[in-house]
C-alpha atoms as a PDB file:
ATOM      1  CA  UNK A   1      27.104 -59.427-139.535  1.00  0.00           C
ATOM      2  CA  UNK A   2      30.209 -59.487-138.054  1.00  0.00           C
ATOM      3  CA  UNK A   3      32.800 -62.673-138.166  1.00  0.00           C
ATOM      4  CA  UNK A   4      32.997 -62.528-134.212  1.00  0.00           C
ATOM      5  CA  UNK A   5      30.180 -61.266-131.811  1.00  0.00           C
ATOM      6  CA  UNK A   6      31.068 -59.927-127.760  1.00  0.00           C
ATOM      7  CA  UNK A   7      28.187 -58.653-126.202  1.00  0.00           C
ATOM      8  CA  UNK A   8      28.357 -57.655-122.109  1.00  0.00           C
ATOM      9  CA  UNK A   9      25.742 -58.885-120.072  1.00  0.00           C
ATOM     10  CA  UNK A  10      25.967 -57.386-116.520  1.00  0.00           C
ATOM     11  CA  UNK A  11      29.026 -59.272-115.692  1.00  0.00           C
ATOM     12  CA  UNK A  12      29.539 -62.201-118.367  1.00  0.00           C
ATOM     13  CA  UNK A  13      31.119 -61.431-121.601  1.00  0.00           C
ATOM     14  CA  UNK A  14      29.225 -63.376-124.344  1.00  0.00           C
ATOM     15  CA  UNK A  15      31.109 -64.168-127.273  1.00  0.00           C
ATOM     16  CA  UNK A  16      30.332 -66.576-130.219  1.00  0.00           C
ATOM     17  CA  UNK A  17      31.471 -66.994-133.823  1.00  0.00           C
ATOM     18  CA  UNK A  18      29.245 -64.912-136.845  1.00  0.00           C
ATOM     19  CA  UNK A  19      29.432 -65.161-140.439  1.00  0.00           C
ATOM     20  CA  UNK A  20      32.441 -68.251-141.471  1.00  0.00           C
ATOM     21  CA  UNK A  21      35.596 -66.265-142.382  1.00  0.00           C
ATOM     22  CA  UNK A  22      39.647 -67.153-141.988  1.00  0.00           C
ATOM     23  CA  UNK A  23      41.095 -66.889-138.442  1.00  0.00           C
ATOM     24  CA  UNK A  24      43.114 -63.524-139.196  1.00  0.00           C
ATOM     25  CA  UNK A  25      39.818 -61.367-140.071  1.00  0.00           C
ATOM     26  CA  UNK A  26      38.170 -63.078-136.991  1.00  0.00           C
ATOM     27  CA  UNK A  27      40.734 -61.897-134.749  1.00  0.00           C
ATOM     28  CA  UNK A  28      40.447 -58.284-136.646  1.00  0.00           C
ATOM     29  CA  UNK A  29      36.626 -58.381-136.125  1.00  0.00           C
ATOM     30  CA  UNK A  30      37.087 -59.293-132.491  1.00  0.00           C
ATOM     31  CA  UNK A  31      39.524 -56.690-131.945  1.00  0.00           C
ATOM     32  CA  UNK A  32      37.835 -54.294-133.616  1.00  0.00           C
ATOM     33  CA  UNK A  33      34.830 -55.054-131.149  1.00  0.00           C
ATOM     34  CA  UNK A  34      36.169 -54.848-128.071  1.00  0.00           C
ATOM     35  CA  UNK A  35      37.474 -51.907-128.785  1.00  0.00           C
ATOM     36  CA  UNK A  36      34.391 -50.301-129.476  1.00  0.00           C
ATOM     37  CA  UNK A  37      33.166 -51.672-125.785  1.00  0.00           C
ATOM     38  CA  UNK A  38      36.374 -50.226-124.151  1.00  0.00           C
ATOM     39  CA  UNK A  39      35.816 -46.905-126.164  1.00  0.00           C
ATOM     40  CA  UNK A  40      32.267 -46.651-124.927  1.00  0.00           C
ATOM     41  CA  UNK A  41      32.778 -47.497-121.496  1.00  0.00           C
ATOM     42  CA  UNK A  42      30.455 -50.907-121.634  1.00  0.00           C
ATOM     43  CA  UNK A  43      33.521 -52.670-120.660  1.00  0.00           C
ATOM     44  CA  UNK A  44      34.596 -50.375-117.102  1.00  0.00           C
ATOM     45  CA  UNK A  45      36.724 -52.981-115.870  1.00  0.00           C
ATOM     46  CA  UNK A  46      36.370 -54.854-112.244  1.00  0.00           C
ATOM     47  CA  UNK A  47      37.518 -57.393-109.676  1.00  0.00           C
ATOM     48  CA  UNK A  48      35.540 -59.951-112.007  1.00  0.00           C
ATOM     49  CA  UNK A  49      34.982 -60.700-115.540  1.00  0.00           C
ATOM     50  CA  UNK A  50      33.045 -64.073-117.016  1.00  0.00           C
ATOM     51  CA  UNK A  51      33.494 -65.333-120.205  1.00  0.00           C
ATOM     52  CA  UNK A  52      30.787 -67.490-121.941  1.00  0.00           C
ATOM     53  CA  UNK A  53      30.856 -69.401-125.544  1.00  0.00           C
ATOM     54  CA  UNK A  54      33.226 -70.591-127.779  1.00  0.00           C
ATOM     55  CA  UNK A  55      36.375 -68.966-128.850  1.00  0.00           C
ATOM     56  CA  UNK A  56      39.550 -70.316-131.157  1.00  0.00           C
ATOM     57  CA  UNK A  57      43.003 -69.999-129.414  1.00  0.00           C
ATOM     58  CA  UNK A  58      44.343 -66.930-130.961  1.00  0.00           C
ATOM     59  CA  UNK A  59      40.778 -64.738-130.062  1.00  0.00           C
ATOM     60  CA  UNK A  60      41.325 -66.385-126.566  1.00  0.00           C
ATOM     61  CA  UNK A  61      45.153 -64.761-126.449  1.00  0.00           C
ATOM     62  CA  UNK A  62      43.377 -61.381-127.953  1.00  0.00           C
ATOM     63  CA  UNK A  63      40.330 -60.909-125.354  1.00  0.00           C
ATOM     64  CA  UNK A  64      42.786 -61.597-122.525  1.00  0.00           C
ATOM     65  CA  UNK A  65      45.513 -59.112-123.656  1.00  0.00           C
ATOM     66  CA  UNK A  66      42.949 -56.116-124.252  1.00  0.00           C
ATOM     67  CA  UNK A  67      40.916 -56.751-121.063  1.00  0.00           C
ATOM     68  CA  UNK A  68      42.736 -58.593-118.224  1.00  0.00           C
ATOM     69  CA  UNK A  69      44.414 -55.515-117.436  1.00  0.00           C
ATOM     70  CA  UNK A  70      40.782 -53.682-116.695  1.00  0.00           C
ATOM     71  CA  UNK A  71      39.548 -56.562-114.003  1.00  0.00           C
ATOM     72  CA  UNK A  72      41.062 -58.174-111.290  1.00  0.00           C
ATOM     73  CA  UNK A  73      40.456 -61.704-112.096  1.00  0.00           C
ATOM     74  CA  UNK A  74      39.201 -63.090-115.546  1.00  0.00           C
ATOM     75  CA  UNK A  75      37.149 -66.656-115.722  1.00  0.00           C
ATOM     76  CA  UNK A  76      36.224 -68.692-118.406  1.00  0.00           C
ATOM     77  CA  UNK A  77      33.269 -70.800-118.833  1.00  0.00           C
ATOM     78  CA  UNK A  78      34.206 -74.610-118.746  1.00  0.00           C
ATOM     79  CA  UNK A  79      31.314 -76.685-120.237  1.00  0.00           C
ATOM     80  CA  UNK A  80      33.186 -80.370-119.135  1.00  0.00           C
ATOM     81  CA  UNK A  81      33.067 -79.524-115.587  1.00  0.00           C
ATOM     82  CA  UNK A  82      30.380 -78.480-113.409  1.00  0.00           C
ATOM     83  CA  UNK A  83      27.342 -79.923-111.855  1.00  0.00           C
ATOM     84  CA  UNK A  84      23.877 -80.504-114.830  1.00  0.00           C
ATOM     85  CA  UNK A  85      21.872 -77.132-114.861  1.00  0.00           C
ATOM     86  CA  UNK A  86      25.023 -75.300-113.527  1.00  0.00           C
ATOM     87  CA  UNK A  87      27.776 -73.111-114.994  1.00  0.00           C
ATOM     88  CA  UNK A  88      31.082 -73.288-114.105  1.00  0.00           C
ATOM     89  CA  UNK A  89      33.886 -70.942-114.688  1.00  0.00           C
ATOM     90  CA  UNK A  90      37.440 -71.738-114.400  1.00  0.00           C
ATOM     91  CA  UNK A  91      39.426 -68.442-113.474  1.00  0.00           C
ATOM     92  CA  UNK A  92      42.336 -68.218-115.821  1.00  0.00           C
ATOM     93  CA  UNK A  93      43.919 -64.588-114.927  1.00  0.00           C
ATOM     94  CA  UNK A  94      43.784 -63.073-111.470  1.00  0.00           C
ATOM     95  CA  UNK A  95      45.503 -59.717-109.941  1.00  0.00           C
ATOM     96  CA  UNK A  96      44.408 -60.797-106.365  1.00  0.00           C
ATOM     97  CA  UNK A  97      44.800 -63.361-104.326  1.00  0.00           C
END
């Protein structure tokens, strides 16, 4: 099991922590990963990407320097805001208007 999992699912990129390990080989797992969906073609790119579940800061800074450049606006789930029942995604990069 892997120290970081991303999965696609249509257009929502699940990610959530795996097996407890030190930041630096969760960044290499998660790198490793979404290279292997860029390399396969699972991640195409868009004008949308979602991303759901938890992520520390310096995964964060990885998944948006190996993908923003493939979609044309990036959001992030934001569990504090929203209406009960509802998700609601903040968009944090964008490439359009």
């Amino acid at each position: 099991m892997s120290t970081y999992q991303i999965n696609l699912e249509g257009d929502v990129l699940k990610v959530k922590f795996g097996t407890p390990a030190n930041g630096d080989q969760i960044v290499r797992d998660a790198a490793a990963r979404l290279d292997e969906l860029i390399e396969s073609r699972d991640i195409k790119g868009g004008s949308l990407l979602k991303i759901d579940g938890p992520a520390s800061l310096p995964v964060c800074y990885l998944i948006a320097d190996k993908i923003s450049h493939l979609y044309g606006a990036v959001a992030i789930f934001d569990p504090k805001i929203g209406r009960k029942g509802y998700k609601t995604f903040i968009t944090t990069i964008t490439h359009t208007p």
